[in-house]
Protein backbone atom coordinates (compact mmCIF):
# COMPACT_ATOMS: atom_id res chain seq x y z
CA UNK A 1 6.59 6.07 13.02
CA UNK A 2 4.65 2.82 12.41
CA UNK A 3 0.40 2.26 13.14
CA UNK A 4 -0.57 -0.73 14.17
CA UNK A 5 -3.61 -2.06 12.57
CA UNK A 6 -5.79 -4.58 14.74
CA UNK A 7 -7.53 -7.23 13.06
CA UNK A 8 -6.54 -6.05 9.65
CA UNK A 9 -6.80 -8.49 6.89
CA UNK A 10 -7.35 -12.01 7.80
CA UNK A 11 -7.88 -10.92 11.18
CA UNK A 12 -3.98 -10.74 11.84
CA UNK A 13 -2.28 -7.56 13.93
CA UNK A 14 0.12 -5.76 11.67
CA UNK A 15 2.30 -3.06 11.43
CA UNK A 16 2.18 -0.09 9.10
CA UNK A 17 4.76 2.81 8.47
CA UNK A 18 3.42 6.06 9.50
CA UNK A 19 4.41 8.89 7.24
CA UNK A 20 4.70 12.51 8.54
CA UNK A 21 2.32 13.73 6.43
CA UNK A 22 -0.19 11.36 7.52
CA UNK A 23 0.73 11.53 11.21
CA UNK A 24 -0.38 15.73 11.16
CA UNK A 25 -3.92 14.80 9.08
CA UNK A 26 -4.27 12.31 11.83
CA UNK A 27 -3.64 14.28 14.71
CA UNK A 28 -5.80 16.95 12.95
CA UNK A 29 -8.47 14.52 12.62
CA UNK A 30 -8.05 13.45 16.20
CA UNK A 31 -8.46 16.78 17.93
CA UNK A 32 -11.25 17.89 15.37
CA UNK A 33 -13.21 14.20 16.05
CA UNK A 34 -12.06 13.32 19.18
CA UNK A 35 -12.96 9.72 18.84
CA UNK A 36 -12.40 7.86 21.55
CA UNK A 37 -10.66 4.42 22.13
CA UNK A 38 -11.36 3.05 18.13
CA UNK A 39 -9.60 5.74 15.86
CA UNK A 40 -12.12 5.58 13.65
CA UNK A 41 -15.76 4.43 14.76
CA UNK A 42 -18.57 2.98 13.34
CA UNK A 43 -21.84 3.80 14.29
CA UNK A 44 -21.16 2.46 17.82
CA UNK A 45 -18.07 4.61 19.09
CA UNK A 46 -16.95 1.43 20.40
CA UNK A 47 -16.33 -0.60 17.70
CA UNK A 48 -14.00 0.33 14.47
CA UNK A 49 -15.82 1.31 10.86
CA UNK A 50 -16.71 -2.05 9.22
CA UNK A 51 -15.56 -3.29 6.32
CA UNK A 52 -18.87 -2.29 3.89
CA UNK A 53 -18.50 1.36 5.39
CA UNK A 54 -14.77 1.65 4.41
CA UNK A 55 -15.25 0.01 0.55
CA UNK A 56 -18.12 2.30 0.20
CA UNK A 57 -16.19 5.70 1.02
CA UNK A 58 -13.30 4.16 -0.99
CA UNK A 59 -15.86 4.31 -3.91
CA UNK A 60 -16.87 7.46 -3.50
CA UNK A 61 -13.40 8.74 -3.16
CA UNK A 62 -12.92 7.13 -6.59
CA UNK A 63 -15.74 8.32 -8.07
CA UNK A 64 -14.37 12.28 -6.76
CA UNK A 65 -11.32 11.24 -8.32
CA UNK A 66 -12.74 10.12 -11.92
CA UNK A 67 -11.69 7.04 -11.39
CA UNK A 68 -13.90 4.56 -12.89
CA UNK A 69 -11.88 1.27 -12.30
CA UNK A 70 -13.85 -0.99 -9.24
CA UNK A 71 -12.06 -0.12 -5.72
CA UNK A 72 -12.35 -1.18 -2.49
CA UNK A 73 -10.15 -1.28 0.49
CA UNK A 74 -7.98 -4.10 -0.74
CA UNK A 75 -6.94 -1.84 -3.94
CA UNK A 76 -5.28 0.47 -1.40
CA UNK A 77 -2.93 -2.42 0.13
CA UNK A 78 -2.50 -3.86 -3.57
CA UNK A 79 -1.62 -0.43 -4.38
CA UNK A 80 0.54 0.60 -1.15
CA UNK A 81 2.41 -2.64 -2.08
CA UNK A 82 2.81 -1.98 -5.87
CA UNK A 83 4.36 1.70 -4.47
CA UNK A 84 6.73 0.07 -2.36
CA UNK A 85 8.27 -2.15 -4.55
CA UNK A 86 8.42 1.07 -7.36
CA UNK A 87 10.02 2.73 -4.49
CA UNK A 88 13.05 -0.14 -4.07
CA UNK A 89 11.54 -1.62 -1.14
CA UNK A 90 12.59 -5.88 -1.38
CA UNK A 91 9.53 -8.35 -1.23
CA UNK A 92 10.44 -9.98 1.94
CA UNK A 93 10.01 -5.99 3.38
CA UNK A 94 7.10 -6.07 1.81
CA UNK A 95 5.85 -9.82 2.99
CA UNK A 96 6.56 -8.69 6.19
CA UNK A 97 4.50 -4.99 6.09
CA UNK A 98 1.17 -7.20 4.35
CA UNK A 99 1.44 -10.18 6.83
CA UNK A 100 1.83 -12.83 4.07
CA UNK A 101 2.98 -16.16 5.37
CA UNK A 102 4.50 -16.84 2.30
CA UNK A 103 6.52 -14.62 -0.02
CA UNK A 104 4.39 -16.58 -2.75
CA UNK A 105 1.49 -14.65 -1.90
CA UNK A 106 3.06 -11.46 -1.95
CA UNK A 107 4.64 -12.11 -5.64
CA UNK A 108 1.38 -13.56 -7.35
CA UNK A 109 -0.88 -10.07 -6.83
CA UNK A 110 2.62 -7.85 -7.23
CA UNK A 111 2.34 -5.76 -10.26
CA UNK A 112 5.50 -4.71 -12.36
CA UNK A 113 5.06 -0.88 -13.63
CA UNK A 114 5.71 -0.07 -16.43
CA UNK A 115 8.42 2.49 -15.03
CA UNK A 116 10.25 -0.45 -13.72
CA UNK A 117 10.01 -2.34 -17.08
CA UNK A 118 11.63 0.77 -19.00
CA UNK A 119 14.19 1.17 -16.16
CA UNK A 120 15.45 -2.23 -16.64
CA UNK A 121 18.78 -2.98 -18.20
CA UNK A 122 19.62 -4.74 -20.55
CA UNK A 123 22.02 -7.72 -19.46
CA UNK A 124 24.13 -7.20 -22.62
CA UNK A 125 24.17 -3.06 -21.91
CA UNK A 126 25.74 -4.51 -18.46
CA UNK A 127 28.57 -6.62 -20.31
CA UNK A 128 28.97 -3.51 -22.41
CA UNK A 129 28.76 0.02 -20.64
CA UNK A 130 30.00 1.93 -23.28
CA UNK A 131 27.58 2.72 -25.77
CA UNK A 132 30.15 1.11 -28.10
CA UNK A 133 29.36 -2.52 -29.40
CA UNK A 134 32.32 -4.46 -29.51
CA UNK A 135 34.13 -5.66 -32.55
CA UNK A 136 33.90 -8.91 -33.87
């Protein structure tokens, strides 16, 4: 259940994980399409969708979707890597899955949600499960 992505960013080969979901709108895609050796062509069937194509389609997309923040293909990998980490994936998983060389470059663009802020413990609720303080 992983895609592998030629060329992605920085022109390195990569790995992606493949959810079910998005295997059956690709297959439906596929047999509705039928594109031939790139999954999804450009204007030449030969060659894959260039970059300019796939930021302007993301826009749109926003646009549909009301969002009125700037987006472009690179917000989807910021935001497929935000979503991993919210889901309790590690960073090194998640070095690995974006092709960083080093885990620096994964942490500096890594945003903390909020969600993970509030679900945070407090060190001293650790020391002290029960909701009793201790007596001095």
């Amino acid at each position: 259940m992983l895609i592998r992505i030629r060329c992605g960013k920085g022109q390195k080969d990569r790995y992606a994980k493949l959810s079910a979901h998005l295997l059956s709108v690709l297959r439906d895609y596929y047999k509705r399409c039928k594109p031939g050796a790139v999954l999804f062509p450009g204007s030449d069937r030969n060659r894959p969708m260039g970059r300019l194509v796939v930021n302007a389609v993301a826009r749109k997309i926003a646009i549909k979707a009301g969002i009125a923040k700037p987006v472009s293909s690179h917000t989807f990998r910021h935001s497929y890597a935000t979503h991993m980490l919210d889901a309790g994936a590690d960073l090194r998983t998640i070095q690995v899955l974006l092709g960083h060389r080093n885990i620096k470059s994964t942490a500096i663009y890594m945003h903390v949600s909020q969600a993970k802020i509030d679900s945070a413990p407090s060190p001293l609720d650790l020391m002290y499960p029960a909701s009793k303080p201790p007596t001095p």
